[in-house]
PDB file of N, CA and C in Angstrom:
ATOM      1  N   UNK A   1       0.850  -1.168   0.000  1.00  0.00           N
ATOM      2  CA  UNK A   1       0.000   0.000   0.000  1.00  0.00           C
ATOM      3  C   UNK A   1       0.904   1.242   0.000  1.00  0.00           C
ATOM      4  N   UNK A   2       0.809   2.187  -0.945  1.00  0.00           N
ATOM      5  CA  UNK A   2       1.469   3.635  -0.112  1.00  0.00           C
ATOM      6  C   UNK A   2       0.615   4.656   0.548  1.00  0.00           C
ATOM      7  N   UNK A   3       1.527   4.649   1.559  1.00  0.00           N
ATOM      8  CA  UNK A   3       0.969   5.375   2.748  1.00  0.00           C
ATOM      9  C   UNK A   3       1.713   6.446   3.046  1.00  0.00           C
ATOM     10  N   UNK A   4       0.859   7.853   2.576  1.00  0.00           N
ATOM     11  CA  UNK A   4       1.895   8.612   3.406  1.00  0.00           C
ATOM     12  C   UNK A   4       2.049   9.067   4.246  1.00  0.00           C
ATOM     13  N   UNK A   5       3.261  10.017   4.814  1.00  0.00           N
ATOM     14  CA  UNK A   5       3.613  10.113   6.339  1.00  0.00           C
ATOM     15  C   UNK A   5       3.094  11.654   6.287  1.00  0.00           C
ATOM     16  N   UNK A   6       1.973  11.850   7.131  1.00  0.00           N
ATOM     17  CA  UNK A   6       2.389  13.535   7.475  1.00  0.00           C
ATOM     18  C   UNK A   6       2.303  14.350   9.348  1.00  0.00           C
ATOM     19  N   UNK A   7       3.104  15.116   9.335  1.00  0.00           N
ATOM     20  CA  UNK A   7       3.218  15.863  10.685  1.00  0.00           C
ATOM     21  C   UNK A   7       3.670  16.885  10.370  1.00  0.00           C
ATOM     22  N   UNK A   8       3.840  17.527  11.690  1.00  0.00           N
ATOM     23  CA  UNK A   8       4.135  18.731  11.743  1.00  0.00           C
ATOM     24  C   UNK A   8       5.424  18.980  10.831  1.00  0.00           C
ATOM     25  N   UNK A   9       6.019  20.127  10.522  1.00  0.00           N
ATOM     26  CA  UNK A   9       7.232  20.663   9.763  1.00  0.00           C
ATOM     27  C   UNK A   9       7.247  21.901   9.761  1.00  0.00           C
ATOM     28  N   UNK A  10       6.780  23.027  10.153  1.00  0.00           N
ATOM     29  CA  UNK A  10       7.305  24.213  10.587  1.00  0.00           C
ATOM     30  C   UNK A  10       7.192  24.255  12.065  1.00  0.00           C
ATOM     31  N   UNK A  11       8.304  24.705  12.228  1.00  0.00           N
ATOM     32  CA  UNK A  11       9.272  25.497  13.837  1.00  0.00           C
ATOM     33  C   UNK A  11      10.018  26.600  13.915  1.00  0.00           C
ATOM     34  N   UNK A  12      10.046  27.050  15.178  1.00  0.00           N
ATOM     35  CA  UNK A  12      10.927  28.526  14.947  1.00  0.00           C
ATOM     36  C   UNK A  12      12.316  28.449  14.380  1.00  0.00           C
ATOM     37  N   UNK A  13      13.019  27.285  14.405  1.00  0.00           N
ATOM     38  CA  UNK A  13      14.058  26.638  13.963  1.00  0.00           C
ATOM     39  C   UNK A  13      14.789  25.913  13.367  1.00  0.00           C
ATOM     40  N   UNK A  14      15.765  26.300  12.631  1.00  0.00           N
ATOM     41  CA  UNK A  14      16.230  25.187  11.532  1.00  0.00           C
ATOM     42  C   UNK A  14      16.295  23.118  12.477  1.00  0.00           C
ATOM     43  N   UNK A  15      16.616  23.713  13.641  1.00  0.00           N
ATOM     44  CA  UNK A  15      17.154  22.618  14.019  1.00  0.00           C
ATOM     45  C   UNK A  15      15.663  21.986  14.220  1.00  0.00           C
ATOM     46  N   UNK A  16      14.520  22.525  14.677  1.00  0.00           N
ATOM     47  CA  UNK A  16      13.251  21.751  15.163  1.00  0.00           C
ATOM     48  C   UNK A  16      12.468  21.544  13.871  1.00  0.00           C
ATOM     49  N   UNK A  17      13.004  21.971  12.819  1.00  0.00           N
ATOM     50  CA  UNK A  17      12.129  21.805  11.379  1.00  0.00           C
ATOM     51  C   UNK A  17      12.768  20.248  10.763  1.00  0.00           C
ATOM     52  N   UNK A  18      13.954  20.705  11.199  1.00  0.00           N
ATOM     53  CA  UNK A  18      15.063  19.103  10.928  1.00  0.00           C
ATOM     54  C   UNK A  18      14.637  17.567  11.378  1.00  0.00           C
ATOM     55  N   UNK A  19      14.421  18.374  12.883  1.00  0.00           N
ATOM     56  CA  UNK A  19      13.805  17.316  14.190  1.00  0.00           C
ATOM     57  C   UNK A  19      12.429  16.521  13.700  1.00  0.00           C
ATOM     58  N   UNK A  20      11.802  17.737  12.921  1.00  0.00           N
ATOM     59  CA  UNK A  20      10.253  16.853  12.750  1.00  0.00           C
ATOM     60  C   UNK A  20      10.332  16.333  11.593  1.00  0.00           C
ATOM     61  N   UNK A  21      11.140  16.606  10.519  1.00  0.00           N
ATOM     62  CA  UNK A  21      10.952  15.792   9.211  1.00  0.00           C
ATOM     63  C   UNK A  21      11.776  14.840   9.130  1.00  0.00           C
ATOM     64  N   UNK A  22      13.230  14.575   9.933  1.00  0.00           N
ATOM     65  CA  UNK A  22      13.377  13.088  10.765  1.00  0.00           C
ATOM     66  C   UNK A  22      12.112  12.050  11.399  1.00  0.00           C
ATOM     67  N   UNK A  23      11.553  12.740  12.254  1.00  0.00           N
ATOM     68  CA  UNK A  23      10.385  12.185  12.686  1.00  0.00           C
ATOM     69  C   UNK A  23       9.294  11.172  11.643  1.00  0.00           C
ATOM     70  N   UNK A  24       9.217  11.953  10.723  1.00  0.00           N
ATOM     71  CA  UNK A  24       8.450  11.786   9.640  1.00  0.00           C
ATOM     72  C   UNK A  24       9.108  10.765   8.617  1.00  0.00           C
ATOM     73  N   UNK A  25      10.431  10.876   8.494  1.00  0.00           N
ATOM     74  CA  UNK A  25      10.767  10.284   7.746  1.00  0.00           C
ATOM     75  C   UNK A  25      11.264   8.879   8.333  1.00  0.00           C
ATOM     76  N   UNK A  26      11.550   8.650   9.747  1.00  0.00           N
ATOM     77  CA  UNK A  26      11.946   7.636  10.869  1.00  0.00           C
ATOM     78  C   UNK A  26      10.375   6.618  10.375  1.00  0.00           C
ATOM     79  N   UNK A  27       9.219   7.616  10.424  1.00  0.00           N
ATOM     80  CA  UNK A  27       8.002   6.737  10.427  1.00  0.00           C
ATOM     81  C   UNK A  27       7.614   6.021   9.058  1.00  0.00           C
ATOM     82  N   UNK A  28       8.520   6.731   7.896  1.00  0.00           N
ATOM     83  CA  UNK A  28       8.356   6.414   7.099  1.00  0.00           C
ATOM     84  C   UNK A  28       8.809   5.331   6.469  1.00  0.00           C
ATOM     85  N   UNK A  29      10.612   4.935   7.270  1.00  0.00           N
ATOM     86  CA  UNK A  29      11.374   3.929   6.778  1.00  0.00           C
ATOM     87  C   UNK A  29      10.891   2.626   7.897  1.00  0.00           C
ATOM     88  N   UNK A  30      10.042   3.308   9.278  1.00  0.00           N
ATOM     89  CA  UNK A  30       9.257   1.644   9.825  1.00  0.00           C
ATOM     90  C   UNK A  30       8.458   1.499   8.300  1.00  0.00           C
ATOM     91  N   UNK A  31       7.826   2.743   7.880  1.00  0.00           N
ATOM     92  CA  UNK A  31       6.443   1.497   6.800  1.00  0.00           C
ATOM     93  C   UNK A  31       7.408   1.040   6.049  1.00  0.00           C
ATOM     94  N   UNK A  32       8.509   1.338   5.436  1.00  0.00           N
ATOM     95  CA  UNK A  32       9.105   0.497   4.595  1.00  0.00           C
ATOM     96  C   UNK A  32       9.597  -0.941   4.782  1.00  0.00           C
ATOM     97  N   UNK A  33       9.651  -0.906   5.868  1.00  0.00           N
ATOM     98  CA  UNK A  33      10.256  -2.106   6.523  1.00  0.00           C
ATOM     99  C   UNK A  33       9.458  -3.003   6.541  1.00  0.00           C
ATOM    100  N   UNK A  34       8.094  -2.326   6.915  1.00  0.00           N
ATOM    101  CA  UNK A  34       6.683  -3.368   6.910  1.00  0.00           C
ATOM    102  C   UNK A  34       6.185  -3.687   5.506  1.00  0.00           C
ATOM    103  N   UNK A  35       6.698  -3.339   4.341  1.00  0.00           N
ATOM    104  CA  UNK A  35       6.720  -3.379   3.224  1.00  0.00           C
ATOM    105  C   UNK A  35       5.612  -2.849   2.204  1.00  0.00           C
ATOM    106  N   UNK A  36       5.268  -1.461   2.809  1.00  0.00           N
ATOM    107  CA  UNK A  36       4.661  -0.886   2.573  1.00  0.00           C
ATOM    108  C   UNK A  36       5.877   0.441   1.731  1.00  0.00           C
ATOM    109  N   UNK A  37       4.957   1.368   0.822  1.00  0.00           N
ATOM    110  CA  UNK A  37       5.782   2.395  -0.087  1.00  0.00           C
ATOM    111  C   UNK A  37       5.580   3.948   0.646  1.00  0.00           C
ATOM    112  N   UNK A  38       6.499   4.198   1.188  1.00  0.00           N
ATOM    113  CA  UNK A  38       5.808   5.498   1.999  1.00  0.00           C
ATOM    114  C   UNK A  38       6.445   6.622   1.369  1.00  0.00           C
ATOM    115  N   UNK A  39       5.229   7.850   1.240  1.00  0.00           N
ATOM    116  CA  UNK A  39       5.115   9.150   0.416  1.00  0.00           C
ATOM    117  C   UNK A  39       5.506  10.299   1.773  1.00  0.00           C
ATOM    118  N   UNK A  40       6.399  11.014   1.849  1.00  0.00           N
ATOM    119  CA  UNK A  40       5.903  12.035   2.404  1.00  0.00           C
ATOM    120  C   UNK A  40       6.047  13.469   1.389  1.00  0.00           C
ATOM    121  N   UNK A  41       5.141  14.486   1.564  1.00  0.00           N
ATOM    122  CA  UNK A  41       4.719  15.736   0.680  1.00  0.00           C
ATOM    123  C   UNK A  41       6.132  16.425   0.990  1.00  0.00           C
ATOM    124  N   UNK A  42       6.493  17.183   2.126  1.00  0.00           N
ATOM    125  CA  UNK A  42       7.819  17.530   2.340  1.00  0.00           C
ATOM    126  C   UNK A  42       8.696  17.509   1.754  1.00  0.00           C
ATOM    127  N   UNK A  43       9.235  16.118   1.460  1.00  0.00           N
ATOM    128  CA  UNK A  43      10.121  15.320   0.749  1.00  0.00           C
ATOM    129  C   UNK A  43      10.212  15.868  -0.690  1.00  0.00           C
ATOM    130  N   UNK A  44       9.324  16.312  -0.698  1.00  0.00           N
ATOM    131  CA  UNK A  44       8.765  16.617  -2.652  1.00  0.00           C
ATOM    132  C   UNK A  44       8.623  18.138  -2.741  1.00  0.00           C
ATOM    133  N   UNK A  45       8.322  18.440  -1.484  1.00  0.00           N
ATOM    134  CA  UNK A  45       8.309  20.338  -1.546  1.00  0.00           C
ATOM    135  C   UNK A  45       9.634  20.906  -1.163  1.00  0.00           C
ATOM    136  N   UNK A  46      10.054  20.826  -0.437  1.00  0.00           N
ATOM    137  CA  UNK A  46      11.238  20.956   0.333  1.00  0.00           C
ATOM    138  C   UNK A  46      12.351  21.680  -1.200  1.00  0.00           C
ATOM    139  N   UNK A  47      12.877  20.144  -1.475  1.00  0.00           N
ATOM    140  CA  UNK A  47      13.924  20.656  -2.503  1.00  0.00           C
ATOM    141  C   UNK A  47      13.485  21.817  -3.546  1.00  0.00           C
ATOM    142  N   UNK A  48      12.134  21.449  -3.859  1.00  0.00           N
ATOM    143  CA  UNK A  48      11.585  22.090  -5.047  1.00  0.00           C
ATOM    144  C   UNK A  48      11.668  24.170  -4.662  1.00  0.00           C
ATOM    145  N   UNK A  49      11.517  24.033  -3.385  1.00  0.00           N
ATOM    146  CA  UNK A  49      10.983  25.893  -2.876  1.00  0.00           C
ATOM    147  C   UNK A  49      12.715  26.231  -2.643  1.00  0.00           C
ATOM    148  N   UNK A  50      13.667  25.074  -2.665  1.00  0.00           N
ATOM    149  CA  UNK A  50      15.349  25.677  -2.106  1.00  0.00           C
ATOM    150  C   UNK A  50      15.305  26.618  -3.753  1.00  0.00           C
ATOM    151  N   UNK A  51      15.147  25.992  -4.766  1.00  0.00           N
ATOM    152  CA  UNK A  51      14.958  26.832  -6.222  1.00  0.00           C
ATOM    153  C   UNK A  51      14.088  28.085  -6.637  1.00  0.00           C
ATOM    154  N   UNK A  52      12.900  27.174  -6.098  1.00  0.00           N
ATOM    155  CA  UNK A  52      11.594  28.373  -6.759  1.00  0.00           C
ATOM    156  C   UNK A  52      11.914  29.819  -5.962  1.00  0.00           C
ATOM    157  N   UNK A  53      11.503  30.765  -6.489  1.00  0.00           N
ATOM    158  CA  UNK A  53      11.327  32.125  -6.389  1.00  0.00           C
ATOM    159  C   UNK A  53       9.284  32.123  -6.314  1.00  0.00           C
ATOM    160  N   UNK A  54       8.699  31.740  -5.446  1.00  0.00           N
ATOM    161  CA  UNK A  54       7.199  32.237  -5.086  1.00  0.00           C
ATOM    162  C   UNK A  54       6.854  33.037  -4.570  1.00  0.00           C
ATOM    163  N   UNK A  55       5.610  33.856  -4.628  1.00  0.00           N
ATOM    164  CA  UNK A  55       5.518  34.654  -3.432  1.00  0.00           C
ATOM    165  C   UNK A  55       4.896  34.384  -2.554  1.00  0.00           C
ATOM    166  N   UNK A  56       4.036  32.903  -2.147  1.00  0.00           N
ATOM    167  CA  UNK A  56       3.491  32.161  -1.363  1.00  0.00           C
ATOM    168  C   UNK A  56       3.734  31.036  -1.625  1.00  0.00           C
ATOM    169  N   UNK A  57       5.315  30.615  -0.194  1.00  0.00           N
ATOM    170  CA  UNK A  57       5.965  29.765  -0.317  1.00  0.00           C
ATOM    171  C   UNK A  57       4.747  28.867   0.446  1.00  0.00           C
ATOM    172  N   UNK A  58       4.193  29.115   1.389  1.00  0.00           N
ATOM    173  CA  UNK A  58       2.929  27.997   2.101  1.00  0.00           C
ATOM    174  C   UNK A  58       2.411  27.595   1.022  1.00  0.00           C
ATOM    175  N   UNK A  59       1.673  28.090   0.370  1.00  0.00           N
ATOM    176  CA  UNK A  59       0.938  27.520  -0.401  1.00  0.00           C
ATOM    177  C   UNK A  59       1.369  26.873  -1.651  1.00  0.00           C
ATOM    178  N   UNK A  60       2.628  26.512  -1.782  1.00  0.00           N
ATOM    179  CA  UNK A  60       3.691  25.834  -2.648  1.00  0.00           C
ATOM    180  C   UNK A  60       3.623  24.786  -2.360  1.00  0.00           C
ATOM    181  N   UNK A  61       4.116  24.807  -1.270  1.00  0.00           N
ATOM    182  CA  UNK A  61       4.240  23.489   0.006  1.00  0.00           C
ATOM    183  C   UNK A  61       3.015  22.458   0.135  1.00  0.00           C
ATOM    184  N   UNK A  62       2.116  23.335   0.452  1.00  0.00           N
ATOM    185  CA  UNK A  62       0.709  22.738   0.606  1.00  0.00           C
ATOM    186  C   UNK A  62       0.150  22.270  -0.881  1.00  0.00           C
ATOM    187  N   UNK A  63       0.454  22.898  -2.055  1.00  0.00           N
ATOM    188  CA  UNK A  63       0.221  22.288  -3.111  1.00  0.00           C
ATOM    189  C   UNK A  63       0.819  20.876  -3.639  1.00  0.00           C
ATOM    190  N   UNK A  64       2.116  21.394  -3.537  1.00  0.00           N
ATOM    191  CA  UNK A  64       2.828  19.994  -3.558  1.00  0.00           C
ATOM    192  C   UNK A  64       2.634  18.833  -2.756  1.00  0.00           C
ATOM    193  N   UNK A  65       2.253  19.400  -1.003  1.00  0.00           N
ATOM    194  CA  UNK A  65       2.396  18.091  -0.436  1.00  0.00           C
ATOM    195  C   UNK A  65       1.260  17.733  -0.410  1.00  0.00           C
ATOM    196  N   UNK A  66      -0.142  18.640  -0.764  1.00  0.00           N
ATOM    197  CA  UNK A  66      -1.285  17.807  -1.107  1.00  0.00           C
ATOM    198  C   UNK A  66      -0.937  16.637  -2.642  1.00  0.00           C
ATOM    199  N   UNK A  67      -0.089  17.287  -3.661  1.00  0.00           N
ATOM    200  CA  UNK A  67      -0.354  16.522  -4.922  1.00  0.00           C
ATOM    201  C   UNK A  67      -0.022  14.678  -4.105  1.00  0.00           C
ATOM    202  N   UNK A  68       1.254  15.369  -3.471  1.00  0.00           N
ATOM    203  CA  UNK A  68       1.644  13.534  -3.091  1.00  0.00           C
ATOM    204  C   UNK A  68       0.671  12.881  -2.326  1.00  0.00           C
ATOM    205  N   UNK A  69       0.362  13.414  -1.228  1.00  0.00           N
ATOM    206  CA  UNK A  69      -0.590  12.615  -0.159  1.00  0.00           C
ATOM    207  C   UNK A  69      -1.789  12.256  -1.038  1.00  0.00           C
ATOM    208  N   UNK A  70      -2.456  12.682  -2.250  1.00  0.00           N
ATOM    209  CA  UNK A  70      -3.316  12.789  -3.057  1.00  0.00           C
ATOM    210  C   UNK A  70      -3.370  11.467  -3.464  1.00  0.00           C
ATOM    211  N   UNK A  71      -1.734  10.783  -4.000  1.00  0.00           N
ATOM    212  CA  UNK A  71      -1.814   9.936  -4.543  1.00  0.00           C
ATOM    213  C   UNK A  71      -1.331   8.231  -3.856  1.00  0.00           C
ATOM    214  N   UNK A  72      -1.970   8.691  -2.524  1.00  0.00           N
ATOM    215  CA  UNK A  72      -1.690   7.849  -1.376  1.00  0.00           C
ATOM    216  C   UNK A  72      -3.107   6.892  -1.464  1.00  0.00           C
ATOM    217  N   UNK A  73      -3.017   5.602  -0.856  1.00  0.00           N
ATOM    218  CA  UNK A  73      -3.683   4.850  -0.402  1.00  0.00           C
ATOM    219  C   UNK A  73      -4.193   4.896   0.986  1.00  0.00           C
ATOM    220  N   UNK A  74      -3.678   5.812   1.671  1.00  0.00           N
ATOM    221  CA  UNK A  74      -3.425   5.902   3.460  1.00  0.00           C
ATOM    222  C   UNK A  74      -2.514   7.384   3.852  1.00  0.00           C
ATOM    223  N   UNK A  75      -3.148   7.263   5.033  1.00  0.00           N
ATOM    224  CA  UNK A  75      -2.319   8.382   5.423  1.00  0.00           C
ATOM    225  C   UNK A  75      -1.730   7.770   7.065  1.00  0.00           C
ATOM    226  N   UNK A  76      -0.850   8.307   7.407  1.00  0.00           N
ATOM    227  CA  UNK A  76       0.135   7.731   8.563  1.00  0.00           C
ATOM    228  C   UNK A  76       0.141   9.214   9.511  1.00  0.00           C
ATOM    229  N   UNK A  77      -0.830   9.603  10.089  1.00  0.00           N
ATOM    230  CA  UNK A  77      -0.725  11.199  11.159  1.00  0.00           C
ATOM    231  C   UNK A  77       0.435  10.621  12.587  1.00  0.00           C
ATOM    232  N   UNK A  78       1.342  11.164  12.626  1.00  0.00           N
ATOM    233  CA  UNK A  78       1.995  11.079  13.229  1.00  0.00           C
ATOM    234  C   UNK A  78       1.771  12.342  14.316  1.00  0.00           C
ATOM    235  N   UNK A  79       1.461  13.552  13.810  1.00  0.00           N
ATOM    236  CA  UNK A  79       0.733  14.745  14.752  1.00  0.00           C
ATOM    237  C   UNK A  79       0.430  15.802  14.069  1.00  0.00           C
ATOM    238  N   UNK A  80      -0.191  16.439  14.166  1.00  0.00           N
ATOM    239  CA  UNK A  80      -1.070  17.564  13.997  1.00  0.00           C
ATOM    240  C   UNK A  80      -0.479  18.785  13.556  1.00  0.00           C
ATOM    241  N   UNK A  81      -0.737  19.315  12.879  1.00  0.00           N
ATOM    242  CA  UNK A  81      -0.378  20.546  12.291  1.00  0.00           C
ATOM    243  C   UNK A  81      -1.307  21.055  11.396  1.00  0.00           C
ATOM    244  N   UNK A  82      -1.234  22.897  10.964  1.00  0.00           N
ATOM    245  CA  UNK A  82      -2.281  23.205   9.802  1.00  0.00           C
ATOM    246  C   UNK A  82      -2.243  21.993   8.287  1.00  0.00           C
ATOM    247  N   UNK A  83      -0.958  21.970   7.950  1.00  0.00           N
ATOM    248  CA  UNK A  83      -0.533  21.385   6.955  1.00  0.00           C
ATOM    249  C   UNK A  83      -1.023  19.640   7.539  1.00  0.00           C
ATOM    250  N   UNK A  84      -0.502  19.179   8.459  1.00  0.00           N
ATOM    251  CA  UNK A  84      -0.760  17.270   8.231  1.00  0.00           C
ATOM    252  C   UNK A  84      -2.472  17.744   8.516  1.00  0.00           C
ATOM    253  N   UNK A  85      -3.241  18.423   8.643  1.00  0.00           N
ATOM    254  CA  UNK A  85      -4.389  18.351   9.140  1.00  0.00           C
ATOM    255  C   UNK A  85      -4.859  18.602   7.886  1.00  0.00           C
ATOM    256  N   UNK A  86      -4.459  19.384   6.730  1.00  0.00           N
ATOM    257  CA  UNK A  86      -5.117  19.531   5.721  1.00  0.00           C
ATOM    258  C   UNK A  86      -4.759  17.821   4.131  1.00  0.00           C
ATOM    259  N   UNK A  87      -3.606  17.678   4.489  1.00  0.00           N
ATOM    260  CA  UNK A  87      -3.728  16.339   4.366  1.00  0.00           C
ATOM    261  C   UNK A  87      -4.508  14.888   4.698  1.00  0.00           C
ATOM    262  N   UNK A  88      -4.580  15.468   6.087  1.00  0.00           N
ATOM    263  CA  UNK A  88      -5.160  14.268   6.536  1.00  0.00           C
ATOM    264  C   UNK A  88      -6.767  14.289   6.004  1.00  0.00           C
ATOM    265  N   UNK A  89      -7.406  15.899   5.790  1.00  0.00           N
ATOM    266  CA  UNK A  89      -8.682  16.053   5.406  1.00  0.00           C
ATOM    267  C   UNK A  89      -8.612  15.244   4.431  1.00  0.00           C
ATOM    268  N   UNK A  90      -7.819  15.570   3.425  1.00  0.00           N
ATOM    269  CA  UNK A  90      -8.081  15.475   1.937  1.00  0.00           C
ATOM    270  C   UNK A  90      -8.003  13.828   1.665  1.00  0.00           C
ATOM    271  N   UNK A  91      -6.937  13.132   2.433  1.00  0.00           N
ATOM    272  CA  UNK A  91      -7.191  11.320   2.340  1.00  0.00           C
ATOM    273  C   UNK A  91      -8.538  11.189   3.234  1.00  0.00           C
ATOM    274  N   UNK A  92      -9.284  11.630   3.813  1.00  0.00           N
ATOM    275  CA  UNK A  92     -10.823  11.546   4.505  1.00  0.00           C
ATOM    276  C   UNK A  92     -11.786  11.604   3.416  1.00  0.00           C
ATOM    277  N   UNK A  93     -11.692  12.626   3.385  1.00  0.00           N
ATOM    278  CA  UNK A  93     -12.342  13.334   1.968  1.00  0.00           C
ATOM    279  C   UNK A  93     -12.588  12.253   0.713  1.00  0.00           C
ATOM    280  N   UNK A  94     -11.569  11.357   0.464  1.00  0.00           N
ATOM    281  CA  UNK A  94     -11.387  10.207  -0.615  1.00  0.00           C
ATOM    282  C   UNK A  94     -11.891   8.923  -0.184  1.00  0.00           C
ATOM    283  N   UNK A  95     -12.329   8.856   1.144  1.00  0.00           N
ATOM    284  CA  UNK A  95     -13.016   7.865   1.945  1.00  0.00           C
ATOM    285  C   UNK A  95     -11.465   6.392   2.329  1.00  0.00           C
ATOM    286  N   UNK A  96     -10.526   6.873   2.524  1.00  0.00           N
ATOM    287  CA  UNK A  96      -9.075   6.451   2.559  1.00  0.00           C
ATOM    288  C   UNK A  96      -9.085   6.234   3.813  1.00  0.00           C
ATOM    289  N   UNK A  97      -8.272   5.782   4.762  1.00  0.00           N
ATOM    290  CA  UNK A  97      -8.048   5.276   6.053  1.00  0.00           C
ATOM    291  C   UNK A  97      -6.453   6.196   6.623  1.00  0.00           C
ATOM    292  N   UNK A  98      -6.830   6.764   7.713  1.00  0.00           N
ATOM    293  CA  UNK A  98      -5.781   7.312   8.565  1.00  0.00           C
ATOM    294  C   UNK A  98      -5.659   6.617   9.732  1.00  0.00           C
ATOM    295  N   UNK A  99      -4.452   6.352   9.893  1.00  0.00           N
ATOM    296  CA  UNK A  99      -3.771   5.487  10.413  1.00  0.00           C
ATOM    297  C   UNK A  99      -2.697   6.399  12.170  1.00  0.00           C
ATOM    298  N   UNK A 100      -3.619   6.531  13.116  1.00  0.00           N
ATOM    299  CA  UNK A 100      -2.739   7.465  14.327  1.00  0.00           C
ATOM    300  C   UNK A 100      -1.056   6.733  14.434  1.00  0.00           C
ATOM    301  N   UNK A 101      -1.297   5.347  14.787  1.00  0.00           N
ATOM    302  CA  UNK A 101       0.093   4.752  15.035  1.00  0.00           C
ATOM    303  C   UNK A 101       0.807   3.617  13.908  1.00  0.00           C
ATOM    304  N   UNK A 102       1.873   3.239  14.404  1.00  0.00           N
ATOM    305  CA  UNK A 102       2.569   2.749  13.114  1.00  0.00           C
ATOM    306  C   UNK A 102       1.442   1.079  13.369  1.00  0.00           C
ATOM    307  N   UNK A 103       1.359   0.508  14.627  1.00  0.00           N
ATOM    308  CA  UNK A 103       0.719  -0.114  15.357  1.00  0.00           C
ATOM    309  C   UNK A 103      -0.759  -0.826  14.170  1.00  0.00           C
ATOM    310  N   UNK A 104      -1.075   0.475  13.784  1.00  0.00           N
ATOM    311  CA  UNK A 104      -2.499   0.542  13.564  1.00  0.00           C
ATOM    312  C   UNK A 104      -2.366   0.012  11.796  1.00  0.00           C
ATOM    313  N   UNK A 105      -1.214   0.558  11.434  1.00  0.00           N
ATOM    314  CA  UNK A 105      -1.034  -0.096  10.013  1.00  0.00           C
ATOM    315  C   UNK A 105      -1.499  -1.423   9.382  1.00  0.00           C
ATOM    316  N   UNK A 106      -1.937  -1.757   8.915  1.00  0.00           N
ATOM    317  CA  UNK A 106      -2.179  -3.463   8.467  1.00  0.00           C
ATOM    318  C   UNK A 106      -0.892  -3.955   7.261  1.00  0.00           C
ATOM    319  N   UNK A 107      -0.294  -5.142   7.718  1.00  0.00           N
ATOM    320  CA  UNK A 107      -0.067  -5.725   6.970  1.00  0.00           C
ATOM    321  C   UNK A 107      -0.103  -5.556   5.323  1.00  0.00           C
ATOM    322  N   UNK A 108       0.611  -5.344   4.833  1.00  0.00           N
ATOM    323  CA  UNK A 108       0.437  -5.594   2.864  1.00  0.00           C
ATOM    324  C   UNK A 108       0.070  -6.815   2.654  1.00  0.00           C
TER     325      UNK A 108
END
């Protein structure tokens, strides 16, 4: 199944922005392990905004990391934020399954 990972990712700090998309990405290489394909949006926005010149870098972000989570089977909320909350709507929204713990995952 791919499932993607979303949480928080903005902080007042380079180092706590680091901290949570480790987080995210820690949760991402358990689903791999469980042999599942895990998406996170970040991952895909991130590099793309170090280039772009926007004038609404949020809503870059949020575009992009909706396109990926979009094309998810699952979503993996690891915690709450404007952004994993608007993700998490949008796999709801598709009648898709969110998943609080790694725990809660099923089997491939």
């Amino acid at each position: 199944m791919i499932i993607g990972v979303a949480g928080p990712y903005s902080a007042p700090t380079a180092e706590a922005r680091q901290a949570n998309l480790d987080a995210m990405n820690a949760a991402a290489a358990r689903l791999l392990e469980m042999g599942h394909v895990p998406l996170i949006g970040m991952n895909a926005a991130i590099p793309v905004l170090v280039q772009a010149q926007v004038p609404d870098r949020y809503k870059a972000v949020m575009d992009i990391s909706l396109a990926v989570i979009g094309a998810c089977d699952a979503l993996l909320l690891i915690g709450e934020s404007p952004g994993a909350n608007k993700e998490r709507n949008l796999i709801l929204s598709r009648g898709k399954p969110v998943y609080l713990r790694l725990e809660d995952v099923p089997e491939p």
